[in-house]
Structure formats: structure tokens, C-alpha cells
N, C-alpha and C. Protein backbone atom coordinates (compact mmCIF):
# COMPACT_ATOMS: atom_id res chain seq x y z
N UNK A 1 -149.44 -17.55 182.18
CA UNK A 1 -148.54 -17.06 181.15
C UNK A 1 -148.91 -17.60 179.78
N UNK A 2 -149.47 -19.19 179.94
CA UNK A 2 -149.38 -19.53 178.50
C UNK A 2 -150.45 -18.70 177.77
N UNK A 3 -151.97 -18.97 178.72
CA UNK A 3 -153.01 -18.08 178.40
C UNK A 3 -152.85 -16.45 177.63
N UNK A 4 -151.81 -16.17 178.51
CA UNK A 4 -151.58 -14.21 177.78
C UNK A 4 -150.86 -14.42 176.79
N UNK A 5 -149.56 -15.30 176.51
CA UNK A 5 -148.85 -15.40 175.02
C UNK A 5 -149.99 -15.51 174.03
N UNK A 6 -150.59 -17.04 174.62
CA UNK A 6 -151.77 -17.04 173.35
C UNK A 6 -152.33 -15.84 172.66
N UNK A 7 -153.31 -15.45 174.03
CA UNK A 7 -153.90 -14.30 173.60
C UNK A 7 -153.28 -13.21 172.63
N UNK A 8 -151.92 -12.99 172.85
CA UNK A 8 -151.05 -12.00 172.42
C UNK A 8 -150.43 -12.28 170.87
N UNK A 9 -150.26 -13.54 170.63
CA UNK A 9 -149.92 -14.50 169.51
C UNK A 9 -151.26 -13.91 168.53
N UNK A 10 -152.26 -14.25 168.90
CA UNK A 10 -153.83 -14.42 168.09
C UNK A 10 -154.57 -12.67 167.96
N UNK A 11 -154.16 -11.91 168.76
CA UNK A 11 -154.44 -10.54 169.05
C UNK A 11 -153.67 -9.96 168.34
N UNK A 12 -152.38 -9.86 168.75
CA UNK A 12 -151.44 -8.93 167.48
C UNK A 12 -150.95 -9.54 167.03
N UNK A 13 -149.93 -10.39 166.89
CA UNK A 13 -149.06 -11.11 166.30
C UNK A 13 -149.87 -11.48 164.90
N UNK A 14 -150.82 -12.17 165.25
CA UNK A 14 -151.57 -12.77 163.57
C UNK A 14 -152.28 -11.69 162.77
N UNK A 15 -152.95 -10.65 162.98
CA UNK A 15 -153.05 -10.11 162.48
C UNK A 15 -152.45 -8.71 162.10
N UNK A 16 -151.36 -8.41 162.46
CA UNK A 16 -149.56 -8.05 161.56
C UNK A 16 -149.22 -9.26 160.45
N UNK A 17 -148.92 -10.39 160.85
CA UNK A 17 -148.54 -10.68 160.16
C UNK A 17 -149.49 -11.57 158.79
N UNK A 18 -150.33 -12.17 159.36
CA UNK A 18 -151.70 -11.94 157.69
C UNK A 18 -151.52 -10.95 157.13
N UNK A 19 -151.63 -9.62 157.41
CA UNK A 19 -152.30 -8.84 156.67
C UNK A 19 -150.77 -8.53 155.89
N UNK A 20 -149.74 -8.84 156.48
CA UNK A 20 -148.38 -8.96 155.81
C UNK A 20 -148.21 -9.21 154.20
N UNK A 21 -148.94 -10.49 155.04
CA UNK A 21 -148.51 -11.62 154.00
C UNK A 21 -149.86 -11.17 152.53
N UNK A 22 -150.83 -11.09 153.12
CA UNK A 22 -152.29 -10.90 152.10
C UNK A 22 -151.56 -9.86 150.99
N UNK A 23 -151.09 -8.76 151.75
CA UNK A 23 -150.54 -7.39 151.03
C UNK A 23 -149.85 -7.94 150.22
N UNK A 24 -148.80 -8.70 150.14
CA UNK A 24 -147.80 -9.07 149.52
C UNK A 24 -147.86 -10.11 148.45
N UNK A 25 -149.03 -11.22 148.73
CA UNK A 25 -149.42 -12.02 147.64
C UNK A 25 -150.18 -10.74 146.59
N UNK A 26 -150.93 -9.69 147.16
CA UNK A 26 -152.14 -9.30 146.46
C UNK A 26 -150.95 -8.42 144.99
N UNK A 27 -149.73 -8.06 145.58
CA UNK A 27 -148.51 -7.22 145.05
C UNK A 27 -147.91 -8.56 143.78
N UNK A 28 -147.58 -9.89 143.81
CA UNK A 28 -147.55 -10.79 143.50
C UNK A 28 -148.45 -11.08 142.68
N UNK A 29 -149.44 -11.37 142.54
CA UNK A 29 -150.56 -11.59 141.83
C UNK A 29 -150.88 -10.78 140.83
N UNK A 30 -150.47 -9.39 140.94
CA UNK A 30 -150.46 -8.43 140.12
C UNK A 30 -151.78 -7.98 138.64
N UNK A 31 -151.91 -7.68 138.29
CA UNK A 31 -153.50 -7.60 137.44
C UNK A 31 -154.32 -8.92 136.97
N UNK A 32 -153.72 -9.66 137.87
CA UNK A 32 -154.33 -11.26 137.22
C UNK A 32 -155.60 -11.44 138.36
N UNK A 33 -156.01 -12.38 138.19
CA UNK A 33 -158.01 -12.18 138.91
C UNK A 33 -157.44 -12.03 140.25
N UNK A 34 -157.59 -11.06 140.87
CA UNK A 34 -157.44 -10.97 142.70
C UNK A 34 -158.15 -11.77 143.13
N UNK A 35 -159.22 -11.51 143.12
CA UNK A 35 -160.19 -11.95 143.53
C UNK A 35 -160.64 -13.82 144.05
N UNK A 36 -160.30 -13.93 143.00
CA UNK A 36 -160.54 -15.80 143.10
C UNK A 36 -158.90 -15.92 143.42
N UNK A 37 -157.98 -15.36 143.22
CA UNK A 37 -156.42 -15.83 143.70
C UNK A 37 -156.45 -15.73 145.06
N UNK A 38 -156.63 -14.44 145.49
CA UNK A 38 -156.91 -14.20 147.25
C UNK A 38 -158.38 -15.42 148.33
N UNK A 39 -158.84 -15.65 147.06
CA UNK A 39 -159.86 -16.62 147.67
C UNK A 39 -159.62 -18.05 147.83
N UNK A 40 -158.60 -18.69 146.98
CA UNK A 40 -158.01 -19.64 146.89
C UNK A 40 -157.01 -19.75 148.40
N UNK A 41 -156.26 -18.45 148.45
CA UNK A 41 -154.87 -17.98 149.17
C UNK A 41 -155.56 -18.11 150.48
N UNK A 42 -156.65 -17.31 150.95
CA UNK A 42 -157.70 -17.54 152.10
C UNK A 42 -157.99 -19.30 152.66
N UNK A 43 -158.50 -19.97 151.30
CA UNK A 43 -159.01 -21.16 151.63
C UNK A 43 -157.78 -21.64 152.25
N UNK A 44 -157.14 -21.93 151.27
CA UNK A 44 -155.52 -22.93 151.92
C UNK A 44 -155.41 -22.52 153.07
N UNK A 45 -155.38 -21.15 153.59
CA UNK A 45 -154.99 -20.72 154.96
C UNK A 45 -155.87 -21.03 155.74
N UNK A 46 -156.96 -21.33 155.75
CA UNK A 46 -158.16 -22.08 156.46
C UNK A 46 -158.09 -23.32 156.75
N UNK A 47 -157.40 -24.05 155.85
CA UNK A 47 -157.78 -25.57 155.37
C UNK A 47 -156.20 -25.79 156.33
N UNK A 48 -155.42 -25.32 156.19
CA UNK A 48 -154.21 -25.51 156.93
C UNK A 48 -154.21 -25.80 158.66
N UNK A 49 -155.28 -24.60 158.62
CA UNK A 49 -155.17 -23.87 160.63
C UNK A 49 -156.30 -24.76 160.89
N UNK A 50 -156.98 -26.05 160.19
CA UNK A 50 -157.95 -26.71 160.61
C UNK A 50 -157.07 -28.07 160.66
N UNK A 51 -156.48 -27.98 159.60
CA UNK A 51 -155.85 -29.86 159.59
C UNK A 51 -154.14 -29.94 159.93
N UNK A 52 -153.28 -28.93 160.57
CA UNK A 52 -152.32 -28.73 160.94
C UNK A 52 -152.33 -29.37 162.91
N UNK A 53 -153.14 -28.42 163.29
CA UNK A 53 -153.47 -29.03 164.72
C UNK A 53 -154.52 -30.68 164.90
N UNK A 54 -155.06 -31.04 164.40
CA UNK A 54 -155.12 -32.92 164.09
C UNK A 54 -154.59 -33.08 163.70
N UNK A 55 -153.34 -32.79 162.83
CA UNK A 55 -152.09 -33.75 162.11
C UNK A 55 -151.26 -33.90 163.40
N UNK A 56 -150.76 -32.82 164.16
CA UNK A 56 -150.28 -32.39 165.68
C UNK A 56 -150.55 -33.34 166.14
N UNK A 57 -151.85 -33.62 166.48
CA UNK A 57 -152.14 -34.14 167.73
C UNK A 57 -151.83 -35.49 167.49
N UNK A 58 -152.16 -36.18 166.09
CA UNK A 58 -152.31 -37.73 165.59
C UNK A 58 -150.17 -38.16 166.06
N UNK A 59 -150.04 -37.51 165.72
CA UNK A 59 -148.78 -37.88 165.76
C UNK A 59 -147.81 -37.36 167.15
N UNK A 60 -148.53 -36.16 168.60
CA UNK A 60 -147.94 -36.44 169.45
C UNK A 60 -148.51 -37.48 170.12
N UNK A 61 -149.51 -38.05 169.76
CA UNK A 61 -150.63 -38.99 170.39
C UNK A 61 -149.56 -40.02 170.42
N UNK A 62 -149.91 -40.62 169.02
CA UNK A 62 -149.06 -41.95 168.19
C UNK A 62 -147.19 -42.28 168.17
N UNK A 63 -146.64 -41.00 168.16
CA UNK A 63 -145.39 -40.98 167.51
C UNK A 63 -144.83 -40.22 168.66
N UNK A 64 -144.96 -39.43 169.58
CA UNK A 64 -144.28 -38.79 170.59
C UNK A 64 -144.08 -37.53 170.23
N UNK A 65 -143.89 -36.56 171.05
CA UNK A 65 -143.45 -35.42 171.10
C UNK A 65 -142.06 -34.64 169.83
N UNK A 66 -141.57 -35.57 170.45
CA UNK A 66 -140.04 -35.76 169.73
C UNK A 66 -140.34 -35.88 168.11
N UNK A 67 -141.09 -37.11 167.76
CA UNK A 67 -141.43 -36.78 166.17
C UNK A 67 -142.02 -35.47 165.42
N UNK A 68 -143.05 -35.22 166.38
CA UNK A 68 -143.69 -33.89 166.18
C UNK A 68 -143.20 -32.73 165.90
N UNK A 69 -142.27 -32.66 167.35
CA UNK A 69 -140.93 -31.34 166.23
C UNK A 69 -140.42 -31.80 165.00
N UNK A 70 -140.08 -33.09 164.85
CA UNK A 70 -139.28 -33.35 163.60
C UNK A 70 -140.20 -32.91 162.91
N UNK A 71 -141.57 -32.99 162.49
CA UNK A 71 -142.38 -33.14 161.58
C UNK A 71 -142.64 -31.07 161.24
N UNK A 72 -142.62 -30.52 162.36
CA UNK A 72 -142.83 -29.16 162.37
C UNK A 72 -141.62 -28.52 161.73
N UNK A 73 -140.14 -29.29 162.44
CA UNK A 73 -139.16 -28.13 161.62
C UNK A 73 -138.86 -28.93 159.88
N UNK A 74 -139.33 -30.18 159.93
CA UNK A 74 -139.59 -30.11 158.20
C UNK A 74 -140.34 -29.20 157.70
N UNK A 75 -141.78 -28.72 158.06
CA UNK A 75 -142.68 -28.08 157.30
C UNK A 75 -141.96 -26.87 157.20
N UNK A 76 -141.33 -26.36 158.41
CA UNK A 76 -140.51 -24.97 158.32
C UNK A 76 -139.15 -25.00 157.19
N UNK A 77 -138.25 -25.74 157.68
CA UNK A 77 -137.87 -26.25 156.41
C UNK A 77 -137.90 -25.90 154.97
N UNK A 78 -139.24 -26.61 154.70
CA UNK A 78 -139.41 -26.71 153.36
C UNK A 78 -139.67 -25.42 153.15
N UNK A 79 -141.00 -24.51 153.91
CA UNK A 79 -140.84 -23.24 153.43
C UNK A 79 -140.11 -22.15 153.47
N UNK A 80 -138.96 -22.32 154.41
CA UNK A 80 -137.47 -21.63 153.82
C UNK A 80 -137.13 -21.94 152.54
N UNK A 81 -137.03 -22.92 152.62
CA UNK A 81 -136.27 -23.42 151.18
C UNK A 81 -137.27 -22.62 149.74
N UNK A 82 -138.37 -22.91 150.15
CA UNK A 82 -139.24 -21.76 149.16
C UNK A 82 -138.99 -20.60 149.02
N UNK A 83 -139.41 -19.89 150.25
CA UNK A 83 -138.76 -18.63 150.48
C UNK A 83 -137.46 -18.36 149.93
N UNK A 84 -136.57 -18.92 150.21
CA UNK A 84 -135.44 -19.19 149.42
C UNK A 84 -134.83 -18.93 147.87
N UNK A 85 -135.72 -19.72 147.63
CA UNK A 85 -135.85 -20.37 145.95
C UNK A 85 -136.73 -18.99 145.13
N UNK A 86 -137.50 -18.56 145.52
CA UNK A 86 -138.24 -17.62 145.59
C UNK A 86 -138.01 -15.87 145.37
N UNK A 87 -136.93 -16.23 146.32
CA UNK A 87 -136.52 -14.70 146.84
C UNK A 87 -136.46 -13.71 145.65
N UNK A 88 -135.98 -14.25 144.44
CA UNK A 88 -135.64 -13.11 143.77
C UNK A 88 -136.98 -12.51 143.12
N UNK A 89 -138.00 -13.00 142.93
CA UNK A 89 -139.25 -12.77 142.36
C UNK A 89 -140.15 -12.09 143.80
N UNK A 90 -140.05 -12.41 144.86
CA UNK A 90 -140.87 -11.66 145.72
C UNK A 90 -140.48 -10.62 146.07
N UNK A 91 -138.90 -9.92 145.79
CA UNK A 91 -138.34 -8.59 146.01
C UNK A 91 -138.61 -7.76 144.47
N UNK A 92 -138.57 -8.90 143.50
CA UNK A 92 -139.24 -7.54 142.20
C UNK A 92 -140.30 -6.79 142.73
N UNK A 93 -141.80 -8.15 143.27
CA UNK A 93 -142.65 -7.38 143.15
C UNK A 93 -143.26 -6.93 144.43
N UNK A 94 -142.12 -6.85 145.60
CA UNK A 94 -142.24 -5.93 146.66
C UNK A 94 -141.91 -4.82 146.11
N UNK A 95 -141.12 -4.14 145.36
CA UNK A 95 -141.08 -2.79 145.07
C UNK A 95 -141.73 -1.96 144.50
């Protein structure tokens, strides 16, 4: 089971929701350099999905399980709270 979620997570799930998200910065960004903005927007998303799972691990290793969620629903957290804070500027330039 875990094997087919994965698969299913990384198969559809991520790429719906990237290409979500890409669309929507690229709408955001609006006539200002795409190009190097989306390349920047790419890197971080790279640099994240590389040092997110060793941050994971250092700390279910070190700190337990239990910290680890703490540490995950902060990051979630915080980007609600963005999302949040946010909202009224990402519905201008969704329309």
C-alpha cells in the first residue's frame, strides 16, 4: 500500500499540483522577468525537496518522531499564515 500511495502521490498528485502552483506564480509575477523569477521559484523548490528530507531524518534520528511532527506542522503553519496574509493579492491576480 505504502509503495502505490507513493507512486500515486509522485505520479498525479505532484504534478497537478506544481503545475498549479507554477501557473499561478507565473500570473503573480506578471510582466516582470519570468524567466529568472520562475528560475529562482524552480531552484527553491529543488533546494527544499533535497534538504527537507535530511532535516527529517536529523531530527527523527536525534529528537524523535514526536518532534518531527512538531517541526512539520510549524512549517505548515507558517505557510498558512502566508497564505493567509497573502490572500488578498493572490485572488487579484488569479483573475
Amino acid at each position: 500500500r505504502y509503495l502505490f500511495v507513493l507512486f500515486m502521490v509522485y505520479s498525479i498528485g505532484y504534478p497537478i499540483g506544481h503545475t498549479a502552483v507554477i501557473g499561478m506564480f507565473s500570473k503573480v509575477v506578471g510582466r516582470r522577468r519570468q524567466g529568472k523569477l520562475l528560475g529562482w521559484f524552480a531552484s527553491a523548490g529543488s533546494f527544499a525537496r533535497m534538504i527537507f528530507p535530511i532535516m527529517s531524518g536529523y531530527v527523527s534520528q536525534y529528537e524523535g518522531n514526536s518532534a518531527l511532527f512538531v517541526v512539520l506542522v510549524c512549517v505548515l503553519a507558517t505557510s498558512l499564515l502566508f497564505l493567509i496574509s497573502y490572500r488578498d493579492i493572490l485572488q487579484t491576480f488569479s483573475r
